[in-house]
C-alpha atoms as a PDB file:
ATOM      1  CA  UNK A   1       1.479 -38.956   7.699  1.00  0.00           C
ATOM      2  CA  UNK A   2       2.632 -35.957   5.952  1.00  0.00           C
ATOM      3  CA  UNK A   3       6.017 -34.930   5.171  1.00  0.00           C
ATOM      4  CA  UNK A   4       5.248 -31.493   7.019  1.00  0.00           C
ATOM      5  CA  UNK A   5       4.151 -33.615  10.036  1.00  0.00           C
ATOM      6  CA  UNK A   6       6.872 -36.153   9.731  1.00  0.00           C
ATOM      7  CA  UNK A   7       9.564 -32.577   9.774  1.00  0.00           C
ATOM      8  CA  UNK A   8       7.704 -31.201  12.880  1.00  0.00           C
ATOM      9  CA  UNK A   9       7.942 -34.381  14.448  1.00  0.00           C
ATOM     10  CA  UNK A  10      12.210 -34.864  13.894  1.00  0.00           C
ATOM     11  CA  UNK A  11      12.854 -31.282  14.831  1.00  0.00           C
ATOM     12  CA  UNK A  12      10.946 -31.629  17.794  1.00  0.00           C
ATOM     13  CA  UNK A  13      12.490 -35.017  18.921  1.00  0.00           C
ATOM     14  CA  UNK A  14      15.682 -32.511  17.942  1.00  0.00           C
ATOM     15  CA  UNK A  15      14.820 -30.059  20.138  1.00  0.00           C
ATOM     16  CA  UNK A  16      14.757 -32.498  23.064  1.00  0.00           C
ATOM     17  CA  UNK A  17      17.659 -34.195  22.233  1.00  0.00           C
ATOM     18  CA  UNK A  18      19.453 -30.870  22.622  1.00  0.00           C
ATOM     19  CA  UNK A  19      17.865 -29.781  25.738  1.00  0.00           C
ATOM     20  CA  UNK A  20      18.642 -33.208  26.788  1.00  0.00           C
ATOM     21  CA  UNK A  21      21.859 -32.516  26.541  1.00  0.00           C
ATOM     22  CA  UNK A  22      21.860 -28.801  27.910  1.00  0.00           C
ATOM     23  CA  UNK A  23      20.940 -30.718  31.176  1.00  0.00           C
ATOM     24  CA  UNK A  24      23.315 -33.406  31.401  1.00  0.00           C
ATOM     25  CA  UNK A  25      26.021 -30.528  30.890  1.00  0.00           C
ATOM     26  CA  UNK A  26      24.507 -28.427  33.507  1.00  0.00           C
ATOM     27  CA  UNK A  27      23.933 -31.461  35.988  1.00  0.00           C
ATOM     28  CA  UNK A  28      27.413 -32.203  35.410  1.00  0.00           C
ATOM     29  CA  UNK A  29      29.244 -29.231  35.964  1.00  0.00           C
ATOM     30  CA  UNK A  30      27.124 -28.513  38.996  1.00  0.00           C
ATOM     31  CA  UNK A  31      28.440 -31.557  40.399  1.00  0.00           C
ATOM     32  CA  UNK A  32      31.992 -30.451  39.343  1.00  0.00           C
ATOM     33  CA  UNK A  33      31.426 -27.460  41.286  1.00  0.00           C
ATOM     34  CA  UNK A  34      30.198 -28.572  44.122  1.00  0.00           C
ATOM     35  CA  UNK A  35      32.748 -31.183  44.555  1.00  0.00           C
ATOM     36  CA  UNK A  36      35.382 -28.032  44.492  1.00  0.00           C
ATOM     37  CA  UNK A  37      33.810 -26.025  46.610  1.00  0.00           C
ATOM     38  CA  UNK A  38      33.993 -29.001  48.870  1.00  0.00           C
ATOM     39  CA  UNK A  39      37.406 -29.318  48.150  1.00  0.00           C
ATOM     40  CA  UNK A  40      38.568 -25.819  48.671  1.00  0.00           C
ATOM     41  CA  UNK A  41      36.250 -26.059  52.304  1.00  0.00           C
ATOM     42  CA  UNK A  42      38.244 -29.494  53.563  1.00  0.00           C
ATOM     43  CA  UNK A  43      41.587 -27.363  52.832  1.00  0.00           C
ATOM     44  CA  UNK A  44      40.600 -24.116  54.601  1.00  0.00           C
ATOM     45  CA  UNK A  45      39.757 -26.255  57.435  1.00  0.00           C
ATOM     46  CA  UNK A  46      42.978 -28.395  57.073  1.00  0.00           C
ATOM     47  CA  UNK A  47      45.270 -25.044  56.949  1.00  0.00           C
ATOM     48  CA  UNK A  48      43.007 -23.522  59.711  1.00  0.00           C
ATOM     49  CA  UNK A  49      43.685 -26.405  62.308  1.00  0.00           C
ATOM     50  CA  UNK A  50      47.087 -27.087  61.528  1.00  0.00           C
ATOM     51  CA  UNK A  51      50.024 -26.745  63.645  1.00  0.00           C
ATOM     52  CA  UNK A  52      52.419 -24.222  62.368  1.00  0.00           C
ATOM     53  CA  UNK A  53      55.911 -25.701  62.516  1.00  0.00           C
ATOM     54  CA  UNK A  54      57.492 -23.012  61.056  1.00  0.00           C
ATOM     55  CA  UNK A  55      58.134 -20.571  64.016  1.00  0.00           C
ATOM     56  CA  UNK A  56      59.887 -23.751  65.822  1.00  0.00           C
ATOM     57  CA  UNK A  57      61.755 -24.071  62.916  1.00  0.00           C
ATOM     58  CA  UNK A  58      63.403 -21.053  62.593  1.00  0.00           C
ATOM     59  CA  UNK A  59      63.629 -21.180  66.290  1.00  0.00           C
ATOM     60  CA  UNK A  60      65.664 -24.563  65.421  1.00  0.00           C
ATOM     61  CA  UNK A  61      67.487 -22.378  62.794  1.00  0.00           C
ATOM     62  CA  UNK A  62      68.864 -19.656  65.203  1.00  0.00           C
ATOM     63  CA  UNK A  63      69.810 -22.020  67.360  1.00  0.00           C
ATOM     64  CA  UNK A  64      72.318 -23.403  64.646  1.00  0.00           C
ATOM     65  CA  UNK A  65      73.476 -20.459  63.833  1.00  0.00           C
ATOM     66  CA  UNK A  66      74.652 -19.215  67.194  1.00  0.00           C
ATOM     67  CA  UNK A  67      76.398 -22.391  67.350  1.00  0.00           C
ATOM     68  CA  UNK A  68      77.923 -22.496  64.199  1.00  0.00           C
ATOM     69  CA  UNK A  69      79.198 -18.822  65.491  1.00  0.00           C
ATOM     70  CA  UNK A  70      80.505 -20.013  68.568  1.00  0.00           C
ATOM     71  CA  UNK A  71      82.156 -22.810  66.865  1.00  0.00           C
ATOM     72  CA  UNK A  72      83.852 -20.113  64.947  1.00  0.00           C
ATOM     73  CA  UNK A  73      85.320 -18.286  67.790  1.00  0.00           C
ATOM     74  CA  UNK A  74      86.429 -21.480  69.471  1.00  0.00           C
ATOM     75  CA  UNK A  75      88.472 -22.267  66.442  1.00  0.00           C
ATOM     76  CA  UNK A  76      90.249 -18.864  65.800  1.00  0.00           C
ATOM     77  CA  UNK A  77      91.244 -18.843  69.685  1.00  0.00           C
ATOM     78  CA  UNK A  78      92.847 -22.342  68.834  1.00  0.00           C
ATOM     79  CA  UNK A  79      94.664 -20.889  66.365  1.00  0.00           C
ATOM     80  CA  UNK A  80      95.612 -17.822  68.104  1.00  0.00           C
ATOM     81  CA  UNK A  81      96.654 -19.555  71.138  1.00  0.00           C
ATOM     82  CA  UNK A  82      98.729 -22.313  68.966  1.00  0.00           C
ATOM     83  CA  UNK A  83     100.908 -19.495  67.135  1.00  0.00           C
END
């Protein structure tokens, strides 16, 4: 064998190597994509049929706060009423 053949020979096994590795990377991050795109479709659905708490919440909140009020007034007449 030549040395020109031998050269042709390495650069191609070279060549494959790389492309070799072009497609590992591309297999790779097209699984890595995939899996969050699946990720970011589970959550859309999660948020979509979830409950929203939050309006009973505040409800909850109001609720306190008109008592806290008339807890208020109740202890000002006291003190009115007492002096």
């Amino acid at each position: 064998m030549s040395t020109k053949t031998l050269l042709k020979v390495i650069k191609a096994g070279n060549s494959i190597r790389k492309s070799d590795r072009k497609k590992k990377l591309a297999v790779i991050l097209g699984i890595a994509a995939a899996v969050a795109a699946l990720a970011g479709i589970i959550y859309a659905v999660y948020r979509l049929s979830k409950t929203d708490y939050l309006d009973e919440f505040e409800d909850d909140l109001d609720d306190l706060d008109d008592f806290e009020d008339t807890e208020d007034d109740f202890v000002e007449e006291e003190i009115q009423g007492e002096g």
